[in-house]
N, C-alpha and C. Protein backbone atom coordinates (compact mmCIF):
# COMPACT_ATOMS: atom_id res chain seq x y z
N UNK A 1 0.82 -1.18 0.00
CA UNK A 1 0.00 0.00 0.00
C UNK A 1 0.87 1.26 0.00
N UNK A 2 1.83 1.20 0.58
CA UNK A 2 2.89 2.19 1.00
C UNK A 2 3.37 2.88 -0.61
N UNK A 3 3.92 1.68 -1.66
CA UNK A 3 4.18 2.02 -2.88
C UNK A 3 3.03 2.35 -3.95
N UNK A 4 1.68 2.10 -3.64
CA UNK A 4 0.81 2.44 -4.34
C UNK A 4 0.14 3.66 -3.83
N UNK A 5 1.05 4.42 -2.80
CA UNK A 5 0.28 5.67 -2.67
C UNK A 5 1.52 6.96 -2.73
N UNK A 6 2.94 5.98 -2.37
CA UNK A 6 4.05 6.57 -3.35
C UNK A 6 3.39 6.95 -4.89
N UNK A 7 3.19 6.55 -5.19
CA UNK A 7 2.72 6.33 -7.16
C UNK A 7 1.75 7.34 -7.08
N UNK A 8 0.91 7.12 -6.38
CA UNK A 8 -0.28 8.01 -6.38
C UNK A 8 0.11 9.87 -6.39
N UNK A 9 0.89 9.71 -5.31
CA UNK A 9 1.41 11.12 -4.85
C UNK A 9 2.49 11.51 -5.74
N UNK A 10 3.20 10.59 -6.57
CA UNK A 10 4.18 11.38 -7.55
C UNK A 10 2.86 11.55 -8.85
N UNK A 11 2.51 10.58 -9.49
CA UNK A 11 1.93 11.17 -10.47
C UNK A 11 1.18 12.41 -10.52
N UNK A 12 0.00 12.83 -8.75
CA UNK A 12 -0.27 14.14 -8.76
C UNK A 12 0.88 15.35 -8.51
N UNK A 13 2.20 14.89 -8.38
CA UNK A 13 3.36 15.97 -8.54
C UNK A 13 3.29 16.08 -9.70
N UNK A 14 3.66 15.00 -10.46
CA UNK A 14 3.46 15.35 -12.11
C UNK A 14 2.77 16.29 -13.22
N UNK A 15 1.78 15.95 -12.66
CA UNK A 15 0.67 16.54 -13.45
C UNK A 15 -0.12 17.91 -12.45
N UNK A 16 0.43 18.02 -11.61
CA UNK A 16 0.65 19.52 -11.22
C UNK A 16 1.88 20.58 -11.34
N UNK A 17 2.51 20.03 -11.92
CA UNK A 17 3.77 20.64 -12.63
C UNK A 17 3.72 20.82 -14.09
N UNK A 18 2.35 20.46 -14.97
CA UNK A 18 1.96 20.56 -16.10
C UNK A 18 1.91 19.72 -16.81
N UNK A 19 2.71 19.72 -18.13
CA UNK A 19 1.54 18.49 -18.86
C UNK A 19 3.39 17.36 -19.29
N UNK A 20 3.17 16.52 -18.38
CA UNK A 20 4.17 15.67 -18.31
C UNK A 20 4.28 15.06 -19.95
N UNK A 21 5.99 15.15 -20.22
CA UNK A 21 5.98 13.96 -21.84
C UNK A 21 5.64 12.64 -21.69
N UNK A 22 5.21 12.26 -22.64
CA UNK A 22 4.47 11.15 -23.64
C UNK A 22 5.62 10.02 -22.49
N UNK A 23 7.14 10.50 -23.08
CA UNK A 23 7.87 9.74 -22.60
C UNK A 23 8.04 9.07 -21.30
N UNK A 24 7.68 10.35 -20.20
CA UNK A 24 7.07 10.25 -18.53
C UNK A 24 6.60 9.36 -18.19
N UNK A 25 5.02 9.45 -18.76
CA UNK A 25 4.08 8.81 -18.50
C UNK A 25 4.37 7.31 -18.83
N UNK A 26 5.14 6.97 -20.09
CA UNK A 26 5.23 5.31 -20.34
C UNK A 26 5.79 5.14 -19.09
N UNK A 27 6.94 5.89 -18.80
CA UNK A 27 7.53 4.91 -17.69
C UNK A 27 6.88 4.99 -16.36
N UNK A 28 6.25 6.10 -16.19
CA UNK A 28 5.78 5.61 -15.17
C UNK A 28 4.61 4.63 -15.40
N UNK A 29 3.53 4.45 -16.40
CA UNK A 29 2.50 3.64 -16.74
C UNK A 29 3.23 2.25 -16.12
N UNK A 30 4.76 2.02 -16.79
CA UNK A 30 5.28 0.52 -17.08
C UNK A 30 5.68 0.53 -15.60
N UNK A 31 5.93 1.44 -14.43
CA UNK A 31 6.73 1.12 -12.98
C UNK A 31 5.47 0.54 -12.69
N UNK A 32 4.20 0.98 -12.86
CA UNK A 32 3.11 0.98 -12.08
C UNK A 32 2.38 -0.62 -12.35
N UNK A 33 2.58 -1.07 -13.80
CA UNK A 33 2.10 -2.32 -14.35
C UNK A 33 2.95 -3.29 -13.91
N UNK A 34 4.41 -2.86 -13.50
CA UNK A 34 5.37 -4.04 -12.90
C UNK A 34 5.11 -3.68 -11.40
N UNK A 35 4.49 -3.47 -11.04
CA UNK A 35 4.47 -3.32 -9.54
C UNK A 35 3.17 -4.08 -9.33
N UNK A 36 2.01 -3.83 -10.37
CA UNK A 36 0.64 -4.58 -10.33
C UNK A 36 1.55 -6.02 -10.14
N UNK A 37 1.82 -6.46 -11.06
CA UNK A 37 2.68 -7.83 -11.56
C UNK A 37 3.15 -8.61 -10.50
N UNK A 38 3.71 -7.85 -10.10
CA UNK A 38 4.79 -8.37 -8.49
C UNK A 38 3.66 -8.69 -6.95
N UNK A 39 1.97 -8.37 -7.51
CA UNK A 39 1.70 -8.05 -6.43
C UNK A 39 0.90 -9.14 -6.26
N UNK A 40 0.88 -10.13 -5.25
CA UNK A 40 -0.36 -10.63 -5.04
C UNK A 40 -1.76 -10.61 -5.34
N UNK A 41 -2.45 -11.60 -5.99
CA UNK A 41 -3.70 -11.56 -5.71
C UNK A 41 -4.47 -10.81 -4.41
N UNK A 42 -6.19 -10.27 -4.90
CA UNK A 42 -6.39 -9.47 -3.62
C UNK A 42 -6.64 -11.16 -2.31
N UNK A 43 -7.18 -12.15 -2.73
CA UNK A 43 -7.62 -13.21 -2.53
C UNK A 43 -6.15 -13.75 -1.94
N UNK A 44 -5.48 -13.85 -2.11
CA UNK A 44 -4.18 -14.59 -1.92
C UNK A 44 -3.50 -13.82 -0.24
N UNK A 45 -4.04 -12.21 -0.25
CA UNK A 45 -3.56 -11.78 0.43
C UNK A 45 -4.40 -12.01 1.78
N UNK A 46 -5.71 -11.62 1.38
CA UNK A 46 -6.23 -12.34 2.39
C UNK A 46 -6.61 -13.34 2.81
N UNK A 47 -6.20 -14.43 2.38
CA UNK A 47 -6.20 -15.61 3.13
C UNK A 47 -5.08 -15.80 3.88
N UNK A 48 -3.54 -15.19 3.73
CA UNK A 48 -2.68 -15.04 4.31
C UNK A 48 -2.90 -14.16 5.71
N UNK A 49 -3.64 -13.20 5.48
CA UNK A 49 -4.28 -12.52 6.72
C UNK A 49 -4.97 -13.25 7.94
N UNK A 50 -5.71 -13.88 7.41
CA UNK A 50 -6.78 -14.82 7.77
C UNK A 50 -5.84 -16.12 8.82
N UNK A 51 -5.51 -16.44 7.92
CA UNK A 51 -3.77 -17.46 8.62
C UNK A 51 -3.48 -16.87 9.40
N UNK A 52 -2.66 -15.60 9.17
CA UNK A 52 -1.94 -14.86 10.23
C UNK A 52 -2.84 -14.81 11.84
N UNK A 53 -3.83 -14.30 11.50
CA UNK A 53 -4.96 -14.13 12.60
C UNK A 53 -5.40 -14.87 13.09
N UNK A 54 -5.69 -16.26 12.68
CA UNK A 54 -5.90 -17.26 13.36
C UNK A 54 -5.22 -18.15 14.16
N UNK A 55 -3.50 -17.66 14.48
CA UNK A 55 -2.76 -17.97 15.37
C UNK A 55 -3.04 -16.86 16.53
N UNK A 56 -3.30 -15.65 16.70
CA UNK A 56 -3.88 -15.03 17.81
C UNK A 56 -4.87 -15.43 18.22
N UNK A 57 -6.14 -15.94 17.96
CA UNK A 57 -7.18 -16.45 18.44
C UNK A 57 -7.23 -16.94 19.65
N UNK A 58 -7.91 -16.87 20.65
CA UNK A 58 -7.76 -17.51 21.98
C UNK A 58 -8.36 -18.59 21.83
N UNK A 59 -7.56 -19.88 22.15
CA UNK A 59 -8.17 -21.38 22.25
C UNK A 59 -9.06 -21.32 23.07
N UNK A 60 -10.63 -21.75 22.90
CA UNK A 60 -11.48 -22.14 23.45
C UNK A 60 -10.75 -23.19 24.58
N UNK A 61 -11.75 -23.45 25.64
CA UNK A 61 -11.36 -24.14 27.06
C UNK A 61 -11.81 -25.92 26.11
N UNK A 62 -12.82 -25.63 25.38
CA UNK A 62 -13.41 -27.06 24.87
C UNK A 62 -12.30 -27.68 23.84
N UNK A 63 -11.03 -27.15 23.44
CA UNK A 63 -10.03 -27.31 22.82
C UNK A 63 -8.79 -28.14 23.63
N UNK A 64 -9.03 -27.56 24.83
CA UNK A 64 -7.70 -27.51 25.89
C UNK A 64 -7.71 -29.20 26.75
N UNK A 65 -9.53 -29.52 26.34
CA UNK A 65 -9.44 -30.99 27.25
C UNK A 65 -9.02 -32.45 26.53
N UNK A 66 -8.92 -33.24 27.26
CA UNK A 66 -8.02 -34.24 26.58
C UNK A 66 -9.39 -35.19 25.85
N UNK A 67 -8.88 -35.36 24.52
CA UNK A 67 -9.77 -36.09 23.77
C UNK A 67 -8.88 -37.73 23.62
N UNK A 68 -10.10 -38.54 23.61
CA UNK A 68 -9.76 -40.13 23.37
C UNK A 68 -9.18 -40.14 21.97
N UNK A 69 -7.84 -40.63 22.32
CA UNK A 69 -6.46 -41.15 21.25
C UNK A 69 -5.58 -40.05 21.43
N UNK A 70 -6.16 -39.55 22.36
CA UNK A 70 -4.57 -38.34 22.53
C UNK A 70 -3.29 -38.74 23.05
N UNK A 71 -1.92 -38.35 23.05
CA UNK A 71 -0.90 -39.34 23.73
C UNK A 71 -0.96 -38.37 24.57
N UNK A 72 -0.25 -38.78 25.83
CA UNK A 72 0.12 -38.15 26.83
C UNK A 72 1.37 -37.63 27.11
């Protein structure tokens, strides 16, 4: 998010500094399409979230008791 609002905030430097060349814009078009590229699915990310978070979860007490075939 950090680099997609980098991007955000230079291109409005850009184009408040007037009318940027043809040439500009490809490259920045092409930083911005290799950065899409590099980026995770939105889906991919949050299931990684989801993972992440579900090691904080507080174990229920009905988790904690000993179930038949458990070793000791």
């Amino acid at each position: 998010m950090d680099s997609e609002e980098s991007a955000i905030e230079g291109m409005e430097h850009l184009l408040n500094q007037g009318k940027p060349s043809a040439k500009l814009l490809r490259r920045a078009l092409d930083a911005l399409n290799r950065h899409a590229e590099e980026t995770p699915a939105v889906m991919d990310c949050l299931r990684t979230e989801c993972y992440r978070a579900a090691a904080f979860r507080p174990i229920p007490s009905s988790e904690l008791r000993e179930r038949p075939g458990w070793a000791r």
